[in-house]
PDB file of N, CA and C in Angstrom:
ATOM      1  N   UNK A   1      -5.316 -12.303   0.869  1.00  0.00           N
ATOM      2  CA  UNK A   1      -5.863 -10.960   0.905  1.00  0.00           C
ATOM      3  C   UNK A   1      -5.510 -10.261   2.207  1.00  0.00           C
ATOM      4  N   UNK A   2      -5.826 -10.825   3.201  1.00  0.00           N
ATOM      5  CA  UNK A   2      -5.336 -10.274   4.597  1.00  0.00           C
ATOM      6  C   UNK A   2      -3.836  -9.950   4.491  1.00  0.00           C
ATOM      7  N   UNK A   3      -2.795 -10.669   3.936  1.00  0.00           N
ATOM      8  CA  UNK A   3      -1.341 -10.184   3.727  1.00  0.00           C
ATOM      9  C   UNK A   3      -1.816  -8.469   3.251  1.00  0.00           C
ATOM     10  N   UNK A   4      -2.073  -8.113   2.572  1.00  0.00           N
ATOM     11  CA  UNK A   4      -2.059  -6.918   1.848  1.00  0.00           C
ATOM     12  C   UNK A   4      -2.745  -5.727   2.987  1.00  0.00           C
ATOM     13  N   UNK A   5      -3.713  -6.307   3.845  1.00  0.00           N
ATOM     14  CA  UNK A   5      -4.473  -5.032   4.161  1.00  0.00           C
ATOM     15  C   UNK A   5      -4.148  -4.577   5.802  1.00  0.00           C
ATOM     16  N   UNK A   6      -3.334  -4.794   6.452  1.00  0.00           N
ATOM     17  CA  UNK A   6      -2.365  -4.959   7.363  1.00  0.00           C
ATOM     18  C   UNK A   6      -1.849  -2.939   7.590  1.00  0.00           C
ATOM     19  N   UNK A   7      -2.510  -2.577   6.692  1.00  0.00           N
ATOM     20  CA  UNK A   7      -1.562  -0.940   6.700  1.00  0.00           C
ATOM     21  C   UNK A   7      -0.443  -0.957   6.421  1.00  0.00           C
ATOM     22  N   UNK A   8       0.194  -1.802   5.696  1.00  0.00           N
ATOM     23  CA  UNK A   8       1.788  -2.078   5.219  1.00  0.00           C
ATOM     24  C   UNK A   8       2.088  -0.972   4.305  1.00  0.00           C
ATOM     25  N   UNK A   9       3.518  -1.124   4.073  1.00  0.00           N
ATOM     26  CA  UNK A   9       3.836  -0.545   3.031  1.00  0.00           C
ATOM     27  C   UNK A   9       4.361  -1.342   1.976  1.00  0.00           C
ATOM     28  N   UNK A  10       4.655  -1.812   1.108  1.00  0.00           N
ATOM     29  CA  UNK A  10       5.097  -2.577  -0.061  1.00  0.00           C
ATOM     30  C   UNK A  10       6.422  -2.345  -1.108  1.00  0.00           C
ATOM     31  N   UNK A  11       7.334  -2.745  -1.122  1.00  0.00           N
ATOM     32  CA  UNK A  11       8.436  -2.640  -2.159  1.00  0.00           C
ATOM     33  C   UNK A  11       8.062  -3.790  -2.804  1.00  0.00           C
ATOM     34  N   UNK A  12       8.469  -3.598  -4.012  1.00  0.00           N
ATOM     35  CA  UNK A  12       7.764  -4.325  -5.598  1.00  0.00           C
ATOM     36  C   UNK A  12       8.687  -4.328  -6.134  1.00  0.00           C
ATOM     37  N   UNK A  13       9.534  -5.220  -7.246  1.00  0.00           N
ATOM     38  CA  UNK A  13      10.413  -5.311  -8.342  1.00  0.00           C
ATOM     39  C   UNK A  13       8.696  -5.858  -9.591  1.00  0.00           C
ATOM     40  N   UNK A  14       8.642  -4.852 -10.391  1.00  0.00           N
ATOM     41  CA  UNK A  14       7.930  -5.091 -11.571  1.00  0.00           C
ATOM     42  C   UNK A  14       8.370  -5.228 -12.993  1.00  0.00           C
ATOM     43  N   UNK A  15       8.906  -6.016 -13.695  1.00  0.00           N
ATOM     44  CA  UNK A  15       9.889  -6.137 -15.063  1.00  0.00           C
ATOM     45  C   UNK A  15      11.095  -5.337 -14.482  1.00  0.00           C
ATOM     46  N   UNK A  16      11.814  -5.969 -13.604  1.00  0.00           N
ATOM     47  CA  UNK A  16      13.447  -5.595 -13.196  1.00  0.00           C
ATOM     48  C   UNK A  16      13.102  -3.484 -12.852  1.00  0.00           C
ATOM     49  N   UNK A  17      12.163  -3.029 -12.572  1.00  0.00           N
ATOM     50  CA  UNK A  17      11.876  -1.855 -12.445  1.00  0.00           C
ATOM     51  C   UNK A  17      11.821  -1.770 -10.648  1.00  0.00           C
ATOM     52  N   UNK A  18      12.065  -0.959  -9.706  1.00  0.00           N
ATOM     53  CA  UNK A  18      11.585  -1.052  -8.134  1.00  0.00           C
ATOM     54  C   UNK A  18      10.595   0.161  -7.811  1.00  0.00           C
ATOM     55  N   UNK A  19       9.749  -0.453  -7.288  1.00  0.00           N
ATOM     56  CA  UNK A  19       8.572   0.353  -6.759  1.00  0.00           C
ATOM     57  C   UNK A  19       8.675   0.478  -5.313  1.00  0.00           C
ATOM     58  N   UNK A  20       8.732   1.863  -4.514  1.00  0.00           N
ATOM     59  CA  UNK A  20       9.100   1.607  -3.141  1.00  0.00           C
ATOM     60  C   UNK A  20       7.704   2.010  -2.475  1.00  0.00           C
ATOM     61  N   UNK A  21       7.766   1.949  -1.129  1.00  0.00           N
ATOM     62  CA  UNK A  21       6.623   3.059  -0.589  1.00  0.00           C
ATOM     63  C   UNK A  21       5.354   2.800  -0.885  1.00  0.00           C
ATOM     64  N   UNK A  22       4.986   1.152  -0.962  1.00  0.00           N
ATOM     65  CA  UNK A  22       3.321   1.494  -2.146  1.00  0.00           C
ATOM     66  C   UNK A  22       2.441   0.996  -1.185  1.00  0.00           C
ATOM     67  N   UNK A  23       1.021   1.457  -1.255  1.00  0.00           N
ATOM     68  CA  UNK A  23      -0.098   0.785  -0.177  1.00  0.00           C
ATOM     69  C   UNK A  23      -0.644  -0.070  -1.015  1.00  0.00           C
ATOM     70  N   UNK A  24      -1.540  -0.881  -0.360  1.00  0.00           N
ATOM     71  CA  UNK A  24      -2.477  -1.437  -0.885  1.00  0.00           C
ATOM     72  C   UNK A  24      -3.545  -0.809  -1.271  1.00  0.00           C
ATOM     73  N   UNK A  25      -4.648  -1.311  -2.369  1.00  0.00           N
ATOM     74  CA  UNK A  25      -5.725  -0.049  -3.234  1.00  0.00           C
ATOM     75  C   UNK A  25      -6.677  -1.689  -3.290  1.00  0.00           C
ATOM     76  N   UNK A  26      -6.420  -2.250  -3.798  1.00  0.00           N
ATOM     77  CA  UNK A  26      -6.978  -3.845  -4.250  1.00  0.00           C
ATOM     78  C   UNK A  26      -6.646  -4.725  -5.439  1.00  0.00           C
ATOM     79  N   UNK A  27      -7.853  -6.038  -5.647  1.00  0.00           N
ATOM     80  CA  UNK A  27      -6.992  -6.481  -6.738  1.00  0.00           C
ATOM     81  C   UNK A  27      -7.833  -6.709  -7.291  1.00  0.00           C
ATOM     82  N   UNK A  28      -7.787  -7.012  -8.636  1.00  0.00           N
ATOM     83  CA  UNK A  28      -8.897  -6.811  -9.651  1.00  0.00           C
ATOM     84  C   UNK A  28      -8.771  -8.253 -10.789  1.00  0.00           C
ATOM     85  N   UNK A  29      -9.869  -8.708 -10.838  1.00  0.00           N
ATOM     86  CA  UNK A  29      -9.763 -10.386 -11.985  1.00  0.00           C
ATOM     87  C   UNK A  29     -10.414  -9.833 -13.389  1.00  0.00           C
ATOM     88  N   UNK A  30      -9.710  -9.807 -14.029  1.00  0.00           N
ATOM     89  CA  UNK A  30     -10.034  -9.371 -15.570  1.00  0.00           C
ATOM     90  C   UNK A  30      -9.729 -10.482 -16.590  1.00  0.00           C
ATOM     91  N   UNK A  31     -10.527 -11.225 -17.039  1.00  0.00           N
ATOM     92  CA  UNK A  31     -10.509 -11.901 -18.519  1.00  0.00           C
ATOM     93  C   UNK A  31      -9.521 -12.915 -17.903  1.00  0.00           C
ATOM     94  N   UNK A  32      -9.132 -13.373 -17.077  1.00  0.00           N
ATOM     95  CA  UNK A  32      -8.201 -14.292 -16.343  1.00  0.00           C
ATOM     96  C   UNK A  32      -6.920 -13.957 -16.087  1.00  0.00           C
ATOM     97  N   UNK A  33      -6.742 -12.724 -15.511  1.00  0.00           N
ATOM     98  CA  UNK A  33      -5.675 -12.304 -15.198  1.00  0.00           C
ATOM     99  C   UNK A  33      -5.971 -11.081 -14.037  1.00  0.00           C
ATOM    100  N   UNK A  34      -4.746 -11.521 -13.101  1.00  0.00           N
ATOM    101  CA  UNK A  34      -5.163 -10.831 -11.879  1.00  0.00           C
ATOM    102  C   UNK A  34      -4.464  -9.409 -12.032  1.00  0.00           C
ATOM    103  N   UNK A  35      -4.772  -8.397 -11.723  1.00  0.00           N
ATOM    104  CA  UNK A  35      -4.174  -7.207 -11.483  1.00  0.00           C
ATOM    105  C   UNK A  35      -4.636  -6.167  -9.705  1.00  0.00           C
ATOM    106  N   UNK A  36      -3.125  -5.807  -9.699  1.00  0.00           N
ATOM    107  CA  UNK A  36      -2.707  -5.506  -8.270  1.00  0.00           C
ATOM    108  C   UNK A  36      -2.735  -3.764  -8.148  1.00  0.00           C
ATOM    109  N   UNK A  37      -3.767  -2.998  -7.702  1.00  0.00           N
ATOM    110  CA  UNK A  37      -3.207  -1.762  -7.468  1.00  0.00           C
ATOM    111  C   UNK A  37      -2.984  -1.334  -6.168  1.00  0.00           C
ATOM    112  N   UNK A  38      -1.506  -0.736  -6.299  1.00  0.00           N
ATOM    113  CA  UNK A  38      -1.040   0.032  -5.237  1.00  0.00           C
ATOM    114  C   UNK A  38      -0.627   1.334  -5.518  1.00  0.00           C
ATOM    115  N   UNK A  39      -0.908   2.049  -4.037  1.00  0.00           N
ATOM    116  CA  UNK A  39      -0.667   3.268  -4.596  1.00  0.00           C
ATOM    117  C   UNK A  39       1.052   4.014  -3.757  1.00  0.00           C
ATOM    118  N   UNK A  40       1.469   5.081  -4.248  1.00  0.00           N
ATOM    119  CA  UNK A  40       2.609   5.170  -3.863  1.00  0.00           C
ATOM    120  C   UNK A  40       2.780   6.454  -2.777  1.00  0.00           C
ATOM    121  N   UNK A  41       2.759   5.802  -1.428  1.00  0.00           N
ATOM    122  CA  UNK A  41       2.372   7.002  -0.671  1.00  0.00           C
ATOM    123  C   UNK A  41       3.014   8.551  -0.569  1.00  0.00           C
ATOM    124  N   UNK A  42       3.902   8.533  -0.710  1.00  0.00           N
ATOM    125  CA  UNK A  42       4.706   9.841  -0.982  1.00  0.00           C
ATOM    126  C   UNK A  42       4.372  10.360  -1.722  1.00  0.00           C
ATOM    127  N   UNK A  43       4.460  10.133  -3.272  1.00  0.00           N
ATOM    128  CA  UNK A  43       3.832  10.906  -4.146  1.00  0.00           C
ATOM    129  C   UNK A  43       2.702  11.028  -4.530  1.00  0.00           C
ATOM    130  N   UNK A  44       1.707  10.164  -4.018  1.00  0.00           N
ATOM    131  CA  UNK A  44       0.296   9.566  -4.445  1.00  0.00           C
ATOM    132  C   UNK A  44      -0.203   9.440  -5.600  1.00  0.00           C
ATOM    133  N   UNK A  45       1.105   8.280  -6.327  1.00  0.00           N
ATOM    134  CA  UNK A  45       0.704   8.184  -7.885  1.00  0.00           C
ATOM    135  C   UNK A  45       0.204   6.593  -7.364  1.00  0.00           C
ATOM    136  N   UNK A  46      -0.795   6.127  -8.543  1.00  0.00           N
ATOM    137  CA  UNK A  46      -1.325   5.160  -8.265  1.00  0.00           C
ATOM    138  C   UNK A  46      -0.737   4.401  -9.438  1.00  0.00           C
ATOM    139  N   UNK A  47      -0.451   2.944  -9.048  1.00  0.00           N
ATOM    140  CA  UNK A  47       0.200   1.962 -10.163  1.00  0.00           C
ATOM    141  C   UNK A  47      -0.889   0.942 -10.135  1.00  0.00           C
ATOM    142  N   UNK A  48      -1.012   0.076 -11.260  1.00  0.00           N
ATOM    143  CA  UNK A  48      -1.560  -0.872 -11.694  1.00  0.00           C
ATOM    144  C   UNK A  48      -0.845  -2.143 -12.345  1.00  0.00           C
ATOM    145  N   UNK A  49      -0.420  -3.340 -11.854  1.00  0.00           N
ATOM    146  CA  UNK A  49       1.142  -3.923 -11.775  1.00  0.00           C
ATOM    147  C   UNK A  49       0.006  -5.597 -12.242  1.00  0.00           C
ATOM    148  N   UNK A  50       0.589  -6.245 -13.016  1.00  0.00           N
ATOM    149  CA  UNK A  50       0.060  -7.271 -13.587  1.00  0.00           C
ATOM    150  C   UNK A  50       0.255  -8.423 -12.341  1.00  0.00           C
ATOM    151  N   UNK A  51       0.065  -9.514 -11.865  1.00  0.00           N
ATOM    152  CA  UNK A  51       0.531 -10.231 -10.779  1.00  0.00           C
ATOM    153  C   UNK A  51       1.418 -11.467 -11.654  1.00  0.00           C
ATOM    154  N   UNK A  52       1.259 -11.581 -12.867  1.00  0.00           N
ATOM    155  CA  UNK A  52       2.573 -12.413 -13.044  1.00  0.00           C
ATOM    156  C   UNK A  52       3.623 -12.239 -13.839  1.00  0.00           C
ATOM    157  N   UNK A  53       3.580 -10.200 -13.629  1.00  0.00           N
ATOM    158  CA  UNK A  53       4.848 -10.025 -14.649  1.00  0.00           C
ATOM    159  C   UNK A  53       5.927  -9.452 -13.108  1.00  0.00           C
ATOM    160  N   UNK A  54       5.270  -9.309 -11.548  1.00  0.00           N
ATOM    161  CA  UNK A  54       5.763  -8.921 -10.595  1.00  0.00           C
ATOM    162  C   UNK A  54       6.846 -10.212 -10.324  1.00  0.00           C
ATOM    163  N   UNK A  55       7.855  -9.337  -9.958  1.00  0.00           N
ATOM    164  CA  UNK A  55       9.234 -10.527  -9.787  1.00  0.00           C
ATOM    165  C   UNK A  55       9.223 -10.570  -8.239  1.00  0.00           C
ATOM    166  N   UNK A  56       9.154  -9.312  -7.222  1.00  0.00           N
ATOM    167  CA  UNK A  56       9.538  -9.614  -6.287  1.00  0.00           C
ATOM    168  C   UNK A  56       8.152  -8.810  -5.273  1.00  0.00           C
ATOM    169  N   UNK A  57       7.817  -8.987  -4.109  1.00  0.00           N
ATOM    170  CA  UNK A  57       6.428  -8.207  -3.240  1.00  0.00           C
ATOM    171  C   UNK A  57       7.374  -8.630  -1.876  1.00  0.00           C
ATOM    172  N   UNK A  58       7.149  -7.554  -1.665  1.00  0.00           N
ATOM    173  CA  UNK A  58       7.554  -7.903   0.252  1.00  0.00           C
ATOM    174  C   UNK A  58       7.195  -6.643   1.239  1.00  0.00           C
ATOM    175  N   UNK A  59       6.970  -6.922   2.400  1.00  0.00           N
ATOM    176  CA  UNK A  59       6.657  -5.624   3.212  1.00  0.00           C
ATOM    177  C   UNK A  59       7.753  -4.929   3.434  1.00  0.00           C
ATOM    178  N   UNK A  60       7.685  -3.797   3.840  1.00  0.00           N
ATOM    179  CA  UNK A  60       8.732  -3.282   4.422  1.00  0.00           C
ATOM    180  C   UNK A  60       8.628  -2.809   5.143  1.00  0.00           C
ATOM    181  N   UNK A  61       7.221  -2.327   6.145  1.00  0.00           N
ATOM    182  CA  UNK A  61       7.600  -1.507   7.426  1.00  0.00           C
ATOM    183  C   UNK A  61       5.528  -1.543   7.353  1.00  0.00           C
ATOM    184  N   UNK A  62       5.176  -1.187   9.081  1.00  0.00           N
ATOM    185  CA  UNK A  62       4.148  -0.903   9.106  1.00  0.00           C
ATOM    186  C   UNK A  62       3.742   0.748   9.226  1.00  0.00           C
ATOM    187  N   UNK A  63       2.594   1.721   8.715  1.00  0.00           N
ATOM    188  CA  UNK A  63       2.264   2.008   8.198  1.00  0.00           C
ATOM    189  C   UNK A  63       0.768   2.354   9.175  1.00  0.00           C
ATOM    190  N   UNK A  64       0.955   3.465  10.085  1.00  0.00           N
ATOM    191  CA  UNK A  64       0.019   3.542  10.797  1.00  0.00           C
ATOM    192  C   UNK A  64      -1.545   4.110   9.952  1.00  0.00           C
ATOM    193  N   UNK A  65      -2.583   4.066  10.199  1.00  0.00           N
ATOM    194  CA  UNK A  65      -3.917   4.660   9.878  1.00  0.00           C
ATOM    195  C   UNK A  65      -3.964   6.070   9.939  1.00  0.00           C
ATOM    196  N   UNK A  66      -4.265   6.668   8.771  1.00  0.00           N
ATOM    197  CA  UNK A  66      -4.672   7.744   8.844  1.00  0.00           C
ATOM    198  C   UNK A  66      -5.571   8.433   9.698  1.00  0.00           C
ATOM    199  N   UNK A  67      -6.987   7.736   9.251  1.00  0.00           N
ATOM    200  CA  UNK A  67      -8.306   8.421   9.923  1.00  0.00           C
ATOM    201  C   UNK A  67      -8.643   7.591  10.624  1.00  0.00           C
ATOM    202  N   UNK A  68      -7.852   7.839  12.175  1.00  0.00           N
ATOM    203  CA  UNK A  68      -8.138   7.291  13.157  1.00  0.00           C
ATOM    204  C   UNK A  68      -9.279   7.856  14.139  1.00  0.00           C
ATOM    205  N   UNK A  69     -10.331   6.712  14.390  1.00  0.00           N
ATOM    206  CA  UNK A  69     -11.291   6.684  15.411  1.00  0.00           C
ATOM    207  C   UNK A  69     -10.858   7.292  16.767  1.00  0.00           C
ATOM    208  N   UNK A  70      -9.810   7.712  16.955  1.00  0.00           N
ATOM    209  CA  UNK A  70      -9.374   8.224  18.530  1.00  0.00           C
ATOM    210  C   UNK A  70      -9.401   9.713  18.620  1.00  0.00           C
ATOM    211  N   UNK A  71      -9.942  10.208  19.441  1.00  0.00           N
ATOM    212  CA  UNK A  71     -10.561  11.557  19.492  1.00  0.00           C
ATOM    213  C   UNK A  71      -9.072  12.391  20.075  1.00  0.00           C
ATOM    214  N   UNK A  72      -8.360  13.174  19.314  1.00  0.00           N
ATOM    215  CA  UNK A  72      -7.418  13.601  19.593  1.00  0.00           C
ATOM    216  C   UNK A  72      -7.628  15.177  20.127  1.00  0.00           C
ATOM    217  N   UNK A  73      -6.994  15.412  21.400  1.00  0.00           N
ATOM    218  CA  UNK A  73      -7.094  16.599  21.785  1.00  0.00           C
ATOM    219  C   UNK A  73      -5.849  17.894  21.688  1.00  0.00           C
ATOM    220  N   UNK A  74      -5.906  18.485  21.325  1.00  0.00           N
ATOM    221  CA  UNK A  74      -4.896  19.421  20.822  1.00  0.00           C
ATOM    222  C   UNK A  74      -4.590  20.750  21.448  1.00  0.00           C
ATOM    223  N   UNK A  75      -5.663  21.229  22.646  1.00  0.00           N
ATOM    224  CA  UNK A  75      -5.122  22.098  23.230  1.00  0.00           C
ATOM    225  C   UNK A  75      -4.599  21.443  25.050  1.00  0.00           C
ATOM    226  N   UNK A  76      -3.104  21.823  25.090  1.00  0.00           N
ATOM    227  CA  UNK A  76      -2.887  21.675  26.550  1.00  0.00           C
ATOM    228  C   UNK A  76      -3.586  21.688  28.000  1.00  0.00           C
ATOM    229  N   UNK A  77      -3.491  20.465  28.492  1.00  0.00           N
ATOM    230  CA  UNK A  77      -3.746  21.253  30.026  1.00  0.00           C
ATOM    231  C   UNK A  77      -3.243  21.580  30.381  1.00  0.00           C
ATOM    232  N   UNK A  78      -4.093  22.696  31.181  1.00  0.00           N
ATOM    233  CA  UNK A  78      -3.165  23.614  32.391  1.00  0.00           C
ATOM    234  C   UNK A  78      -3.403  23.569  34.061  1.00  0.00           C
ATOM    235  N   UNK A  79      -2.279  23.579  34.474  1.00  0.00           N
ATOM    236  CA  UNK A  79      -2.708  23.098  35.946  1.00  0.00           C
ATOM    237  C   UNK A  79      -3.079  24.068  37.032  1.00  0.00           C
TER     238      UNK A  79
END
């Protein structure tokens, strides 16, 4: 579980199909079968990907935080 929640981004081969760009959303145990949603950050379509019809999962890049706790200031100082 910790692999996934890292702020990564995810490329996926799902039935010979490639999924690029995807976050992590979570994973879900249904009737004995695991299912994986990620969502696809660029376009913000959300997929729902079976875990043993996925051929390939790997990271590809990190993936900073959106709603960051750091109080950002936006007007210049002036001296």
């Amino acid at each position: 579980m910790e692999y996934f929640t890292d702020h990564l981004l995810f490329e996926l081969v799902y039935e010979d199909i490639l999924f690029e760009h995807l976050e992590f959303i979570r994973i879900d145990h249904i009737c004995d079968v695991c299912y994986i949603t990620l969502k696809n950050v660029i376009t913000s379509a959300v997929y729902t990907f079976e875990q043993n019809k996925i051929k390939s999962l790997r990271k590809k890049f990190y993936r900073y935080p959106q709603n960051s706790k750091k109080k950002k200031n936006h007007i210049a100082v002036s001296h």
